[in-house]
N, C-alpha and C. Protein backbone atom coordinates (compact mmCIF):
# COMPACT_ATOMS: atom_id res chain seq x y z
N UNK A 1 3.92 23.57 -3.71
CA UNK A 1 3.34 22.47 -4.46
C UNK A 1 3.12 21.30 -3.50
N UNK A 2 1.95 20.55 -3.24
CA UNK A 2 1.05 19.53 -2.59
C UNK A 2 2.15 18.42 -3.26
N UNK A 3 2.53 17.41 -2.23
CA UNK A 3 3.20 16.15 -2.68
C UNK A 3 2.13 15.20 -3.32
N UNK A 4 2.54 14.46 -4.34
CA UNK A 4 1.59 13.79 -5.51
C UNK A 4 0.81 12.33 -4.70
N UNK A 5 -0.31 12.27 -4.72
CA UNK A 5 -1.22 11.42 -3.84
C UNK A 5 -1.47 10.06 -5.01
N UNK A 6 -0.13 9.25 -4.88
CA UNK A 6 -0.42 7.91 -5.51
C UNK A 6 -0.04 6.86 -4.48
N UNK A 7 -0.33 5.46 -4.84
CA UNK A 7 0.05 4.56 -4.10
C UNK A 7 1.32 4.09 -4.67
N UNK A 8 2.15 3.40 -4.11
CA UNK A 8 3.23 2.62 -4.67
C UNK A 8 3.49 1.76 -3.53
N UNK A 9 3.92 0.04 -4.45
CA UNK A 9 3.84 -0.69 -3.33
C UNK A 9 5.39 -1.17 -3.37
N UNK A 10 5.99 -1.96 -2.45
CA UNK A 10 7.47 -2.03 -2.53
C UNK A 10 8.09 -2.58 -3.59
N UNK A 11 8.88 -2.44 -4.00
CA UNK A 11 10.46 -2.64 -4.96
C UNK A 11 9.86 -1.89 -6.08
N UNK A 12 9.24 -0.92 -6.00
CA UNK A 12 9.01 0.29 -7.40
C UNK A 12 9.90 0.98 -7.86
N UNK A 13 10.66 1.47 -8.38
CA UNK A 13 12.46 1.94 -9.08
C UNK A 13 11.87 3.00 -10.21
N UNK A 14 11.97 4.13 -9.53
CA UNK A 14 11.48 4.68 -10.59
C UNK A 14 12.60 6.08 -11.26
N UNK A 15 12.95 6.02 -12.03
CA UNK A 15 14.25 6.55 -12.90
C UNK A 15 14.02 8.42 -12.35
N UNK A 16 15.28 8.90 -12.37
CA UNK A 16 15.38 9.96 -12.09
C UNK A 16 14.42 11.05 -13.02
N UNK A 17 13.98 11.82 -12.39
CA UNK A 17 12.82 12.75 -12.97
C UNK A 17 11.65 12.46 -13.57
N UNK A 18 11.29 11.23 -13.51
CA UNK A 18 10.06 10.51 -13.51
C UNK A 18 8.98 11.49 -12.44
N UNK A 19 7.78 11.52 -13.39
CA UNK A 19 6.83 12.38 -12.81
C UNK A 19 5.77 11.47 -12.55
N UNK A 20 5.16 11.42 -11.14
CA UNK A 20 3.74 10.52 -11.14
C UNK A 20 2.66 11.46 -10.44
N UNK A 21 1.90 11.50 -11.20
CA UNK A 21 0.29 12.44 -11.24
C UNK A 21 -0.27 11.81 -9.70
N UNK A 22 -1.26 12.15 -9.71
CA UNK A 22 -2.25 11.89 -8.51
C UNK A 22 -3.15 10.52 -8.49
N UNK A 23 -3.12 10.01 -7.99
CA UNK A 23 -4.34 8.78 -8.09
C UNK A 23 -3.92 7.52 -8.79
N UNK A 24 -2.22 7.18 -8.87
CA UNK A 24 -1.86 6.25 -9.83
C UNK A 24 -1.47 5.32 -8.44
N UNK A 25 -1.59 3.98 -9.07
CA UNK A 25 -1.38 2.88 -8.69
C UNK A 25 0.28 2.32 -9.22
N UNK A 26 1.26 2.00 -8.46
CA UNK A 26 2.55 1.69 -9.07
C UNK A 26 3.18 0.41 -8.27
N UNK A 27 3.55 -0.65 -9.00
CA UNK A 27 3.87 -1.88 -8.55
C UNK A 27 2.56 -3.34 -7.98
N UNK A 28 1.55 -2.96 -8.35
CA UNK A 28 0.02 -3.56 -8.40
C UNK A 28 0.56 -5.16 -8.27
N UNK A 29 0.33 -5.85 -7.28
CA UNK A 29 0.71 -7.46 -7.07
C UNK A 29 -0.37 -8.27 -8.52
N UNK A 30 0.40 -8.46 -9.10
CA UNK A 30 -0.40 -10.24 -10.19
C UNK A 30 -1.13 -10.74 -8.91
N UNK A 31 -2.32 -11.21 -9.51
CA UNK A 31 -3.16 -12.52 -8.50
C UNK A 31 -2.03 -13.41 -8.31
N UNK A 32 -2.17 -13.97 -6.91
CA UNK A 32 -1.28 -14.88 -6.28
C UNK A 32 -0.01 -14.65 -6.06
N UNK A 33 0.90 -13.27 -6.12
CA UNK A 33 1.65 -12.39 -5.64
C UNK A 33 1.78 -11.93 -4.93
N UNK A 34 2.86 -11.44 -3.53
CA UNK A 34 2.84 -11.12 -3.02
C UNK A 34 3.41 -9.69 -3.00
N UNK A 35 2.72 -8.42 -2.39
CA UNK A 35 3.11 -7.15 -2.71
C UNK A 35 5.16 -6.72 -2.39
N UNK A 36 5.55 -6.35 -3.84
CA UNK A 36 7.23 -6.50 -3.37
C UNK A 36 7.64 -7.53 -4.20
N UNK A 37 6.94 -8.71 -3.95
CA UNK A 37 7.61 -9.93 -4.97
C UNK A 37 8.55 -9.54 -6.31
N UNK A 38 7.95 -8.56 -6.75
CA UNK A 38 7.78 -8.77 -8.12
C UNK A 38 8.66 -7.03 -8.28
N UNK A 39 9.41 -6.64 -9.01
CA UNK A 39 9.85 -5.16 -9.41
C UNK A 39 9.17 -4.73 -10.46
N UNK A 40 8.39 -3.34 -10.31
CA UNK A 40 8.27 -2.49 -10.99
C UNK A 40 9.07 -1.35 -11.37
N UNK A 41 10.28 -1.68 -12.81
CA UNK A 41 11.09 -0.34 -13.18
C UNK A 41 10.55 0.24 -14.09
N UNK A 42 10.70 1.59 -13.60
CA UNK A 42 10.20 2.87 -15.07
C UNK A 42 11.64 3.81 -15.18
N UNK A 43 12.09 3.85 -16.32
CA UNK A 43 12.96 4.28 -16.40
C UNK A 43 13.40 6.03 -16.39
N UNK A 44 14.33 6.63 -16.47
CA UNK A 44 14.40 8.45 -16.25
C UNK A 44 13.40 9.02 -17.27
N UNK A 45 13.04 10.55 -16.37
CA UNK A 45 12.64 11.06 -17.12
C UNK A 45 11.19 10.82 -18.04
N UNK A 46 10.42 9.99 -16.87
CA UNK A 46 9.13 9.49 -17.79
C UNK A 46 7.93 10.37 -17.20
N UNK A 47 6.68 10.23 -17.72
CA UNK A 47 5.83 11.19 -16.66
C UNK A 47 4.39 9.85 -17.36
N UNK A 48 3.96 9.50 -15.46
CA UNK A 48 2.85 8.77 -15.52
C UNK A 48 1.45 9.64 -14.96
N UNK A 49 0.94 9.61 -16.00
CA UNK A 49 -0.30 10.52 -16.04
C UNK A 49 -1.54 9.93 -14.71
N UNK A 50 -2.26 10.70 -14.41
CA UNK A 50 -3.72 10.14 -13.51
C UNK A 50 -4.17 9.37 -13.84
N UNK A 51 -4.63 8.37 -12.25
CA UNK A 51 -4.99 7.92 -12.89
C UNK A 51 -4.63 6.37 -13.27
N UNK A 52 -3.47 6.13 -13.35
CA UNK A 52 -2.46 4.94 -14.05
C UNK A 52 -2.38 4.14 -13.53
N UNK A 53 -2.58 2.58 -13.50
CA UNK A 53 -2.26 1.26 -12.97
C UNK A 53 -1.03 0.60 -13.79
N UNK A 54 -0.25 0.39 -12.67
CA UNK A 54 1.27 -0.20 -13.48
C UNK A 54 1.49 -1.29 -13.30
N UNK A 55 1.27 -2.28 -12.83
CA UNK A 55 1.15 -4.11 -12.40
C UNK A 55 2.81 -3.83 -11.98
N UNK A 56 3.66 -4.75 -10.84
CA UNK A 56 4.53 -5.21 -10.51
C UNK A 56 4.97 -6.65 -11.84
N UNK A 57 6.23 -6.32 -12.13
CA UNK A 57 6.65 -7.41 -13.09
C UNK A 57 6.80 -6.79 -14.57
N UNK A 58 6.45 -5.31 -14.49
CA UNK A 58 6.86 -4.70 -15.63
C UNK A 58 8.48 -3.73 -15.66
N UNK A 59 9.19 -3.41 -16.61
CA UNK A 59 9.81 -3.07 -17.29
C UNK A 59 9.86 -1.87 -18.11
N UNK A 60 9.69 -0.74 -17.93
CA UNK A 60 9.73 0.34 -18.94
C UNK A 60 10.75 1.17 -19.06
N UNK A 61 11.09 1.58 -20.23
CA UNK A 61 12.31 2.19 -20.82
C UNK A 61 11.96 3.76 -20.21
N UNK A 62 12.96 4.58 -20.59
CA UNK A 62 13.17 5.95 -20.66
C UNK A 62 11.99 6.78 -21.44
N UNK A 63 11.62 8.21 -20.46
CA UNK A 63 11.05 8.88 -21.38
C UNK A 63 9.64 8.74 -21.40
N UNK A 64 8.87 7.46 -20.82
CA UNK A 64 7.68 6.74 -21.22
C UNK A 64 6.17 7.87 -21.04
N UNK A 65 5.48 8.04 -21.41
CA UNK A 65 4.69 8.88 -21.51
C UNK A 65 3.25 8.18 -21.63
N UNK A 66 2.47 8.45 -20.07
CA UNK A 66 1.07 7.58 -20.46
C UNK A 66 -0.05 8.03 -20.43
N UNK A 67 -1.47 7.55 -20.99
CA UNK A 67 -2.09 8.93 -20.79
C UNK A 67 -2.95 8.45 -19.56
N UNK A 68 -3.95 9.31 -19.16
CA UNK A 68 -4.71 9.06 -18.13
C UNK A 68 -5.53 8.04 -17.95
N UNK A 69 -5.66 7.32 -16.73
CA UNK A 69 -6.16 6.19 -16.74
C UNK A 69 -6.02 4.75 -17.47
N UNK A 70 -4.87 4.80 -18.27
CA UNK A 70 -4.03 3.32 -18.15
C UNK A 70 -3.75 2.23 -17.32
N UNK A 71 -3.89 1.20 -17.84
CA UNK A 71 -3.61 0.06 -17.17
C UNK A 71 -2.30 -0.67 -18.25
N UNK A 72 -1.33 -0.98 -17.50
CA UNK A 72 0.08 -1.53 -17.66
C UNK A 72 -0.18 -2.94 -17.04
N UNK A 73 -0.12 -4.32 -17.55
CA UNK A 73 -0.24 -5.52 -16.49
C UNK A 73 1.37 -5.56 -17.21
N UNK A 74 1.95 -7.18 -16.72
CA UNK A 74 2.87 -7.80 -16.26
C UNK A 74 2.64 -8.99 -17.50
N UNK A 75 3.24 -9.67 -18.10
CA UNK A 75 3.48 -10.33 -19.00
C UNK A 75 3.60 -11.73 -18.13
């Protein structure tokens, strides 16, 4: 099995058995952020589909399930 071709930028935490598809974006800097600033956690056991933009500054629980081509921003 080919290792999964996403980006992730620093302080991304991503929970044990968390699955990330191909082509996802994980920890995405807010305008006027610096990449890292900010933590992106996804908690165990989640699976982020193709595709997926997750903004840095989010929070997600256990389990999380997304579908393809989502966008997640930061509150």
């Amino acid at each position: 099995m080919s290792k999964p071709d996403f980006r992730s930028y620093p302080n991304v935490l991503l929970g044990s058995g968390t699955r990330v598809a191909d082509f996802c974006v994980l920890g995405e800097p807010a305008k006027g952020r610096e990449p890292g600033e900010d933590e992106l956690w996804i908690g165990p056991d989640g699976t982020i589909r193709s595709h997926t933009t997750i903004y840095a500054g989010v929070r997600i629980g256990a389990r999380v399930q997304t579908g393809h081509g989502v966008l997640i921003r930061e509150h």
